[in-house]
PDB file of N, CA and C in Angstrom:
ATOM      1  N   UNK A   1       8.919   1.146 -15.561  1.00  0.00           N
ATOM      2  CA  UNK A   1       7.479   1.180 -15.374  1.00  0.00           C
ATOM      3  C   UNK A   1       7.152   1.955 -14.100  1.00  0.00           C
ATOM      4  N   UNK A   2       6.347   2.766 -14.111  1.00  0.00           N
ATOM      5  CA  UNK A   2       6.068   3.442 -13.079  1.00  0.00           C
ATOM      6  C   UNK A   2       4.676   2.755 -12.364  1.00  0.00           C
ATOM      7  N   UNK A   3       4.082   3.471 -11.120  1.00  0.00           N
ATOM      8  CA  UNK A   3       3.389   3.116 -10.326  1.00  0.00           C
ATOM      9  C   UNK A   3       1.829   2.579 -11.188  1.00  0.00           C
ATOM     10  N   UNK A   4       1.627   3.188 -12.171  1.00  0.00           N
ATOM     11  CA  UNK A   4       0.542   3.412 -12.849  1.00  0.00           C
ATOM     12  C   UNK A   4      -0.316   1.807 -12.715  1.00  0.00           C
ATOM     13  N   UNK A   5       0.206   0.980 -12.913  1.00  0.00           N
ATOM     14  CA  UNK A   5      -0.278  -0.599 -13.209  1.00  0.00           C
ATOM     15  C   UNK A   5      -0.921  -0.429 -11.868  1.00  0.00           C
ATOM     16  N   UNK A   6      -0.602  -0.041 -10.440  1.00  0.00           N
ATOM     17  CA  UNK A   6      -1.519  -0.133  -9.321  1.00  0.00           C
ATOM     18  C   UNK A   6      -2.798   0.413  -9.456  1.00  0.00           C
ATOM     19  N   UNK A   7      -2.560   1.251  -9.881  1.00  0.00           N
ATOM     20  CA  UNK A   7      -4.112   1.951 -10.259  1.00  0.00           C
ATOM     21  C   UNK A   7      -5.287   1.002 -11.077  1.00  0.00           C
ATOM     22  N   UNK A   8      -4.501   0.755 -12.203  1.00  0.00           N
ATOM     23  CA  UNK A   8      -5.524  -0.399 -12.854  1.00  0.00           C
ATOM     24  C   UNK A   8      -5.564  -1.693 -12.368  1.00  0.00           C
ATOM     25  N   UNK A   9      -4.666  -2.185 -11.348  1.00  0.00           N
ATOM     26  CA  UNK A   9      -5.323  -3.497 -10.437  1.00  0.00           C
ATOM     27  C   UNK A   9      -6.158  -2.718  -9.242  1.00  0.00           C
ATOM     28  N   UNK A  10      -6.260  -1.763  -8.665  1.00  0.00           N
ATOM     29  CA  UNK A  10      -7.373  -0.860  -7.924  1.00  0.00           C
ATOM     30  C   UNK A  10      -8.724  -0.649  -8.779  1.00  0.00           C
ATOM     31  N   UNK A  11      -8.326   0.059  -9.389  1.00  0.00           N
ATOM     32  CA  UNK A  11      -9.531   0.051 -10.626  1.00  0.00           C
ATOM     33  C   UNK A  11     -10.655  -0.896 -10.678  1.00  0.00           C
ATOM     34  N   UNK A  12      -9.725  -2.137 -11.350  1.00  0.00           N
ATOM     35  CA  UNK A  12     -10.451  -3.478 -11.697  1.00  0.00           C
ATOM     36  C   UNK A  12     -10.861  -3.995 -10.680  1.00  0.00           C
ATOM     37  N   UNK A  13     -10.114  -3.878  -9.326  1.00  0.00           N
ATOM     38  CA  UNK A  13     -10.544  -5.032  -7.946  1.00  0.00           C
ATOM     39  C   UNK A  13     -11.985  -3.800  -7.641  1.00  0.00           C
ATOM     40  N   UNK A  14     -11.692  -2.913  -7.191  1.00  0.00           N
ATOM     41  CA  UNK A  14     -13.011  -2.431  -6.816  1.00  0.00           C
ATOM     42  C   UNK A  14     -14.112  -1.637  -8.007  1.00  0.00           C
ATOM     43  N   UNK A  15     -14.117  -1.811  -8.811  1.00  0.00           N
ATOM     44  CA  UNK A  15     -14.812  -2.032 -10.325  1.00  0.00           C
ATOM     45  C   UNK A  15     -15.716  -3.914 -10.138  1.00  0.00           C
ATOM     46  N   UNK A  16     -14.903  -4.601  -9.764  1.00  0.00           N
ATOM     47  CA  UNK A  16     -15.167  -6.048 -10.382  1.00  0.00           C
ATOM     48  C   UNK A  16     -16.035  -6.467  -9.157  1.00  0.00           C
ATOM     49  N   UNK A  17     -15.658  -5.626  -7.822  1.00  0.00           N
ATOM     50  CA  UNK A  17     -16.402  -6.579  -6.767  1.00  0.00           C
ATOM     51  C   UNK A  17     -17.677  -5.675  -6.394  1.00  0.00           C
ATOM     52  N   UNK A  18     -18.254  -4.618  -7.509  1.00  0.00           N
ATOM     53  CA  UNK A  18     -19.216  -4.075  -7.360  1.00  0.00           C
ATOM     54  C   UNK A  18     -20.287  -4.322  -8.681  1.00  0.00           C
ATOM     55  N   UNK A  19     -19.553  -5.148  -9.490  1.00  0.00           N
ATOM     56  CA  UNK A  19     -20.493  -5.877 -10.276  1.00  0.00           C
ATOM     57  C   UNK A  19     -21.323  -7.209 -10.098  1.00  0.00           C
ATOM     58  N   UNK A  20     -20.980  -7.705  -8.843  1.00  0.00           N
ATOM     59  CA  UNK A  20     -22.302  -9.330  -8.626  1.00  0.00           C
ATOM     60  C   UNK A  20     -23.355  -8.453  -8.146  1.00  0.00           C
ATOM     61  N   UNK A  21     -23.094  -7.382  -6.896  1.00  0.00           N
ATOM     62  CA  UNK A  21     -24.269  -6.958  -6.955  1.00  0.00           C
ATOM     63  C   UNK A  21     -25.040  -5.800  -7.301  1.00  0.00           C
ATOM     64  N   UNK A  22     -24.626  -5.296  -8.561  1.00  0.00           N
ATOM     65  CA  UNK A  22     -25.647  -4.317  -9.328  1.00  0.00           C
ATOM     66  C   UNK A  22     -25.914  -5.187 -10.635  1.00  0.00           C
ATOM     67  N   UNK A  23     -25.335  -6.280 -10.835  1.00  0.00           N
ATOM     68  CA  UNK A  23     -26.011  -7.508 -11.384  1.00  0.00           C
ATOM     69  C   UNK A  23     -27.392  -8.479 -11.155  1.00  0.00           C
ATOM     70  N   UNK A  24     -27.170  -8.381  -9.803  1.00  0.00           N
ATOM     71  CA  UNK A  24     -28.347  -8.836  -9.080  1.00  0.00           C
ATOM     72  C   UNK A  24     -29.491  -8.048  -8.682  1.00  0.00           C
ATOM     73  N   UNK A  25     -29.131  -6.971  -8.505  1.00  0.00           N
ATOM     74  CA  UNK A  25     -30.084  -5.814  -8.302  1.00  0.00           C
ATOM     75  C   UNK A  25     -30.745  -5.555  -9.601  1.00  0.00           C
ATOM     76  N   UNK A  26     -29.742  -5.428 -10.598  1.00  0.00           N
ATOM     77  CA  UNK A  26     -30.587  -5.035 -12.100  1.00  0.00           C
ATOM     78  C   UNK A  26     -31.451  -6.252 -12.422  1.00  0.00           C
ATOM     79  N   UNK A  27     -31.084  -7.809 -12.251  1.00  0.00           N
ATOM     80  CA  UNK A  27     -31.735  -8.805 -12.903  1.00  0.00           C
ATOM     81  C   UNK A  27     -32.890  -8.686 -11.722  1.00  0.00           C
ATOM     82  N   UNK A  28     -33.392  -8.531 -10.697  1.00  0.00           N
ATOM     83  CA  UNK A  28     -34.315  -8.603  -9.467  1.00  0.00           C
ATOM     84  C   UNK A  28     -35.180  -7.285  -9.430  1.00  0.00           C
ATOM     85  N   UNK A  29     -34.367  -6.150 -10.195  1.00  0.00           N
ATOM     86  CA  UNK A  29     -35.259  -5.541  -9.285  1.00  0.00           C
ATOM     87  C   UNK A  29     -35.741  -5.055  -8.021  1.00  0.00           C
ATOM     88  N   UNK A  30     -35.232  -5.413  -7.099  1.00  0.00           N
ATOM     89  CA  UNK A  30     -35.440  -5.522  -6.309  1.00  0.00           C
ATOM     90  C   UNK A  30     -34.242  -4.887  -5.281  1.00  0.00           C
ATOM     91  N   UNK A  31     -34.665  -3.186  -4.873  1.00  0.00           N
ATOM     92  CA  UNK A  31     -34.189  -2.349  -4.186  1.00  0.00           C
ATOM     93  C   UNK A  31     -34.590  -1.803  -3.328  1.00  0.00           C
ATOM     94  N   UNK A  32     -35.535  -2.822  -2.471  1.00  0.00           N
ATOM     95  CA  UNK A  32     -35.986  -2.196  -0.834  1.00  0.00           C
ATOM     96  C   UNK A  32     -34.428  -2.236  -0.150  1.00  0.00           C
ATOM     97  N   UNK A  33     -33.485  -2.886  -0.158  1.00  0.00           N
ATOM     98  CA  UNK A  33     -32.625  -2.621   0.935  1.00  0.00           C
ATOM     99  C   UNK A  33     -31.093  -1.479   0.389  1.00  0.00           C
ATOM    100  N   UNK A  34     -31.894  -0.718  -0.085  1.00  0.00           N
ATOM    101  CA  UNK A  34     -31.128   0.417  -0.830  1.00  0.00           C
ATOM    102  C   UNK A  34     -31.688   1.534  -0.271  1.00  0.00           C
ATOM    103  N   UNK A  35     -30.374   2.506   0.715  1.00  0.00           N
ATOM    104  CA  UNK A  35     -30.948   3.830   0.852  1.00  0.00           C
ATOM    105  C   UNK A  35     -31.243   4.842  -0.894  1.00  0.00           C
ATOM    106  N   UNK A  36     -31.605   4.843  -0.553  1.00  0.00           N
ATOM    107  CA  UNK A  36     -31.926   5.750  -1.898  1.00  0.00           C
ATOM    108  C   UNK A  36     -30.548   7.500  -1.478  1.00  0.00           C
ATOM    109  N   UNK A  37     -30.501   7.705   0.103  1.00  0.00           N
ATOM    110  CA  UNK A  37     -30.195   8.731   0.435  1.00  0.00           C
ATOM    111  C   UNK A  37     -28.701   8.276  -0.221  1.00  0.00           C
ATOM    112  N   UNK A  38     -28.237   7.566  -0.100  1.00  0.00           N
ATOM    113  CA  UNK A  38     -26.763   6.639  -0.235  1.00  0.00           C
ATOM    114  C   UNK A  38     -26.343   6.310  -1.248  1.00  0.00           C
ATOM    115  N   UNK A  39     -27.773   6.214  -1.845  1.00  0.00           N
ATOM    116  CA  UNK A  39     -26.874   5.845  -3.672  1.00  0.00           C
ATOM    117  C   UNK A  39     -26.904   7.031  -4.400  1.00  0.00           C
ATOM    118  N   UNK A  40     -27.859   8.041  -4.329  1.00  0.00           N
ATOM    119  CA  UNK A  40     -27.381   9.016  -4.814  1.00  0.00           C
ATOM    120  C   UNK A  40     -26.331  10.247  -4.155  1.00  0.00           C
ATOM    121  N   UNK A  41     -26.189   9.923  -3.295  1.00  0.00           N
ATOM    122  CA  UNK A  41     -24.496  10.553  -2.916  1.00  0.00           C
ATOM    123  C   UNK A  41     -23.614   9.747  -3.590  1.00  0.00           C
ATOM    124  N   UNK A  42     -23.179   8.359  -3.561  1.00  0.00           N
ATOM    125  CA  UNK A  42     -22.506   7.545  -4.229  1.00  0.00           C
ATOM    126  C   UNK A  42     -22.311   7.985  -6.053  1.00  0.00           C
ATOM    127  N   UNK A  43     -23.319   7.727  -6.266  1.00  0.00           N
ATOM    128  CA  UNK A  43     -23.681   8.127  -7.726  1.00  0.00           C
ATOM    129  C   UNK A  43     -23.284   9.160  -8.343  1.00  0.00           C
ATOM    130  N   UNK A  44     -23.214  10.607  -7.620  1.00  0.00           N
ATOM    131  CA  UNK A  44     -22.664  12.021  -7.625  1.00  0.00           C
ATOM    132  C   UNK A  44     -21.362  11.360  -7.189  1.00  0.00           C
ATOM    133  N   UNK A  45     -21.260  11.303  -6.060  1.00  0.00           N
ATOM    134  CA  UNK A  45     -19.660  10.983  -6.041  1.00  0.00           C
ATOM    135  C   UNK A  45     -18.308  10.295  -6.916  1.00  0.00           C
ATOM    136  N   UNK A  46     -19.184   9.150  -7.394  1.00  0.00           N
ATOM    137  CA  UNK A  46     -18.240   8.262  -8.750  1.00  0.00           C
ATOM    138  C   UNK A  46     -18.716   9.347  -9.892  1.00  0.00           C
ATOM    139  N   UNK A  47     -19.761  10.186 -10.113  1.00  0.00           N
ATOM    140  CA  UNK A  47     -19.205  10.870 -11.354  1.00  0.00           C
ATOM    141  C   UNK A  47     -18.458  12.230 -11.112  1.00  0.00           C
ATOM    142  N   UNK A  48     -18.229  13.050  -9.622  1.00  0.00           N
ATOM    143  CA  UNK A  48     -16.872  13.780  -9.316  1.00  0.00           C
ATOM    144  C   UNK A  48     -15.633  13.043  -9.391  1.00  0.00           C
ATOM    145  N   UNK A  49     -15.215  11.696  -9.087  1.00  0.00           N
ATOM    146  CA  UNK A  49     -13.873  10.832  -9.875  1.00  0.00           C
ATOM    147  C   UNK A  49     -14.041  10.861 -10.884  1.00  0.00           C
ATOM    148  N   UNK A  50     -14.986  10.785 -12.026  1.00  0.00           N
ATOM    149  CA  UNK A  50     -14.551  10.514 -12.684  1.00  0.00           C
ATOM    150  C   UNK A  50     -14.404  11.663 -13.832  1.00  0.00           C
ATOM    151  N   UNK A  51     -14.572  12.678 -13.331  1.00  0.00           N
ATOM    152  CA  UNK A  51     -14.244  14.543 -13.835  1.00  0.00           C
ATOM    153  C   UNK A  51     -12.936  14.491 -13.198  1.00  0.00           C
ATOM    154  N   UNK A  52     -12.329  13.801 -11.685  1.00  0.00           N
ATOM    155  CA  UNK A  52     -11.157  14.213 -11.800  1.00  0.00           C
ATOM    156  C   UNK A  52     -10.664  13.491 -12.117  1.00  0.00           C
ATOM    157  N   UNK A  53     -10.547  12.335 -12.280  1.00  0.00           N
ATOM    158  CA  UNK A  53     -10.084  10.939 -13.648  1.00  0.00           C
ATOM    159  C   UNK A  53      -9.579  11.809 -14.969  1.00  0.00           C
ATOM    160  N   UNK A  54     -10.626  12.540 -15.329  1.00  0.00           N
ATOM    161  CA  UNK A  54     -10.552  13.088 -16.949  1.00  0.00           C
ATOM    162  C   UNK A  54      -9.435  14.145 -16.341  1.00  0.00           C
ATOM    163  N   UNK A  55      -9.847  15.162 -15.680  1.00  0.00           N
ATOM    164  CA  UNK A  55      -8.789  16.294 -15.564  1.00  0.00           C
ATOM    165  C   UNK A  55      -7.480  15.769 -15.042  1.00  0.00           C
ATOM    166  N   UNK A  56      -6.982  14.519 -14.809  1.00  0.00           N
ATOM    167  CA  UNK A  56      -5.705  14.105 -14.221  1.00  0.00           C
ATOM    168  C   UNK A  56      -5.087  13.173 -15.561  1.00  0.00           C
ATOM    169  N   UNK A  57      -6.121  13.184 -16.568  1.00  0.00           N
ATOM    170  CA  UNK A  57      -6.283  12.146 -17.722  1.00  0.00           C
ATOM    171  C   UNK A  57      -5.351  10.834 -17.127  1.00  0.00           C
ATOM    172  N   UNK A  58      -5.657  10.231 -16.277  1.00  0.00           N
ATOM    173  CA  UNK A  58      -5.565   9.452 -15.669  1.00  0.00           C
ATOM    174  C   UNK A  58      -6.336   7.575 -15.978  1.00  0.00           C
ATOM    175  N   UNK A  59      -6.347   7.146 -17.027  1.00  0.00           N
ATOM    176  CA  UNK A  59      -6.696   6.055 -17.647  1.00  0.00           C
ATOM    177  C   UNK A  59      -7.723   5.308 -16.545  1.00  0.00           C
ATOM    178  N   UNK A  60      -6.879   4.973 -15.439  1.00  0.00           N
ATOM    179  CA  UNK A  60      -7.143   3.597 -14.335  1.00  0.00           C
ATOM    180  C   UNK A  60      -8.333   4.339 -14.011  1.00  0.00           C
ATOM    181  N   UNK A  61      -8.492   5.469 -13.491  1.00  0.00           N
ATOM    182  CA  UNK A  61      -9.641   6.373 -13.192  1.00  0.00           C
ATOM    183  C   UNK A  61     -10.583   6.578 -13.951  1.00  0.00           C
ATOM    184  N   UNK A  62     -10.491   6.866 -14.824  1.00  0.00           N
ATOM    185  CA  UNK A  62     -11.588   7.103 -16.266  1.00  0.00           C
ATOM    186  C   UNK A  62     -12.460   5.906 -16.197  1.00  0.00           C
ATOM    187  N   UNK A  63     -11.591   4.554 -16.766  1.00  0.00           N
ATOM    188  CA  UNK A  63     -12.105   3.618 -17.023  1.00  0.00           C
ATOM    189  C   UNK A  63     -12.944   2.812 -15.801  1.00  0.00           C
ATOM    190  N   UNK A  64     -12.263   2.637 -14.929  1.00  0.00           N
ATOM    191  CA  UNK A  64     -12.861   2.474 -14.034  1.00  0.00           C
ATOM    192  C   UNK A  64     -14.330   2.766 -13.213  1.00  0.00           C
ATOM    193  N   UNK A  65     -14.463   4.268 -13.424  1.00  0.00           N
ATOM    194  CA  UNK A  65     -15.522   5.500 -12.676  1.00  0.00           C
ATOM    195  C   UNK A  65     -16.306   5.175 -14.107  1.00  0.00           C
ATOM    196  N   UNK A  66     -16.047   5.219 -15.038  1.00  0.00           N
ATOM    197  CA  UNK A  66     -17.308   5.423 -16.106  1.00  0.00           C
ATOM    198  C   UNK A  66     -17.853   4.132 -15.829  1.00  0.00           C
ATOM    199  N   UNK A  67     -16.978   2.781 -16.187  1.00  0.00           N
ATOM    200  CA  UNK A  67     -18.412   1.714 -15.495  1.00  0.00           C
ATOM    201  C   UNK A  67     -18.786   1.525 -14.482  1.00  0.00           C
ATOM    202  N   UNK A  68     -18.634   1.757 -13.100  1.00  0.00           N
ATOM    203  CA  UNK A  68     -19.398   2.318 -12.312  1.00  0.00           C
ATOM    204  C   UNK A  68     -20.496   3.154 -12.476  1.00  0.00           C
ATOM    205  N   UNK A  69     -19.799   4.153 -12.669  1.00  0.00           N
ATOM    206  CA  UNK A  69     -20.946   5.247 -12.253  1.00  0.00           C
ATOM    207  C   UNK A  69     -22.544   4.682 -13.564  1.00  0.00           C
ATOM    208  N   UNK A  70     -22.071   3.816 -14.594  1.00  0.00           N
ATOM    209  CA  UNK A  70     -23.197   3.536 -15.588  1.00  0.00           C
ATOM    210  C   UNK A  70     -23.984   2.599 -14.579  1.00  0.00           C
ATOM    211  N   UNK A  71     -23.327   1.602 -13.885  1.00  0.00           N
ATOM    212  CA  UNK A  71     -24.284   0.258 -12.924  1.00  0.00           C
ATOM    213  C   UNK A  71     -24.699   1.529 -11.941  1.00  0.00           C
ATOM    214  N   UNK A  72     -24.518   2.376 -11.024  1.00  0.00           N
ATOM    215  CA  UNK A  72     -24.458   2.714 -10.104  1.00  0.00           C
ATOM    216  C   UNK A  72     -25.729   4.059 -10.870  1.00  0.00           C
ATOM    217  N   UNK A  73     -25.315   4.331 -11.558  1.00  0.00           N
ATOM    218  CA  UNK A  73     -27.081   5.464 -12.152  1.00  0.00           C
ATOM    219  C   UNK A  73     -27.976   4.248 -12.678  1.00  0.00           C
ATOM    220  N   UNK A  74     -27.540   3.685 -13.078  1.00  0.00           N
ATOM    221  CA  UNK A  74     -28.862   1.931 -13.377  1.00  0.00           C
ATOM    222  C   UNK A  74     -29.862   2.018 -12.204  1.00  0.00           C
ATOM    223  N   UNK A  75     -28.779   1.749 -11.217  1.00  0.00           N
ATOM    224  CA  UNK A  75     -29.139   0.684  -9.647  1.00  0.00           C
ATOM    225  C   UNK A  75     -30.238   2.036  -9.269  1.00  0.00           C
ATOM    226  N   UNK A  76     -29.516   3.229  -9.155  1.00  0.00           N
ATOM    227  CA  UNK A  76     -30.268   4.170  -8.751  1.00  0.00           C
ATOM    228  C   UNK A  76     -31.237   4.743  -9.212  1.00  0.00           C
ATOM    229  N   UNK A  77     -31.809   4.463 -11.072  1.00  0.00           N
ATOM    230  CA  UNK A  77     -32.607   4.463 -11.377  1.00  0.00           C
ATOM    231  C   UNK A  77     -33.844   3.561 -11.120  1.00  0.00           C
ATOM    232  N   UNK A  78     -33.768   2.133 -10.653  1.00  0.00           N
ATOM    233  CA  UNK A  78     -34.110   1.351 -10.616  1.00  0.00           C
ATOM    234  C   UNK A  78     -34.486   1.748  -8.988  1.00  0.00           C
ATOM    235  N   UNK A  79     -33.767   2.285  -8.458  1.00  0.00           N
ATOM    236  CA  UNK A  79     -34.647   2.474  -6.876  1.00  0.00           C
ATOM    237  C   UNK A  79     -36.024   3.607  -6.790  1.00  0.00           C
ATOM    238  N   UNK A  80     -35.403   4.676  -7.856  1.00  0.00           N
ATOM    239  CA  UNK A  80     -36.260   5.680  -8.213  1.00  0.00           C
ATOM    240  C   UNK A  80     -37.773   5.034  -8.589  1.00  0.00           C
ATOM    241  N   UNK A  81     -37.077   4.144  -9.903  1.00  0.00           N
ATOM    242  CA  UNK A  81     -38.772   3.653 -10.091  1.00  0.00           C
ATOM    243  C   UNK A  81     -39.105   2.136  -9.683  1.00  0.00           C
ATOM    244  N   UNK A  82     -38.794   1.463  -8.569  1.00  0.00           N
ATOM    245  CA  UNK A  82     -39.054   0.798  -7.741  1.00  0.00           C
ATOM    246  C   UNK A  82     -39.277   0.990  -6.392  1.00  0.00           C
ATOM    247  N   UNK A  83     -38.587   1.911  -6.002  1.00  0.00           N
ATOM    248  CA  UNK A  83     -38.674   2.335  -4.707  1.00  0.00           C
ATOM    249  C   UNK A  83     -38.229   1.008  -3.654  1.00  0.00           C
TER     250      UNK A  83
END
């Protein structure tokens, strides 16, 4: 077995501990304490991983960056039209 299984316990740990709060943000609403400047760098940024996820076809990466980056364009939609 090679290194690969680290990736998908990386993956999942920082995947899993960014879901209570774009959980809470989506059920609230409520994104005054959101740079807006910050999530959309963030937002661009998890979807450049996850182009190089695909070009490394790299599983732990893929899977990972695509649900992200779906909560993380949510959250940032939700600041857009909440402000």
């Amino acid at each position: 077995m090679n290194g690969e299984w680290m990736g998908y316990v990386a993956a999942a740990l920082t995947t899993l501990a960014f879901v209570p709060q774009a959980a809470k943000t989506i059920r609230s609403r409520d994104t005054s304490g959101i740079s807006l400047t910050m999530y959309a760098v963030f937002t661009v940024g998890v979807g450049f991983w996850l182009g190089y996820g695909l070009v490394l076809s790299s599983w732990p990466m893929i899977i990972a960056n695509t649900v992200t980056l779906l909560l993380a364009a949510t959250i940032l939609t939700l600041k857009l039209r909440y402000g």
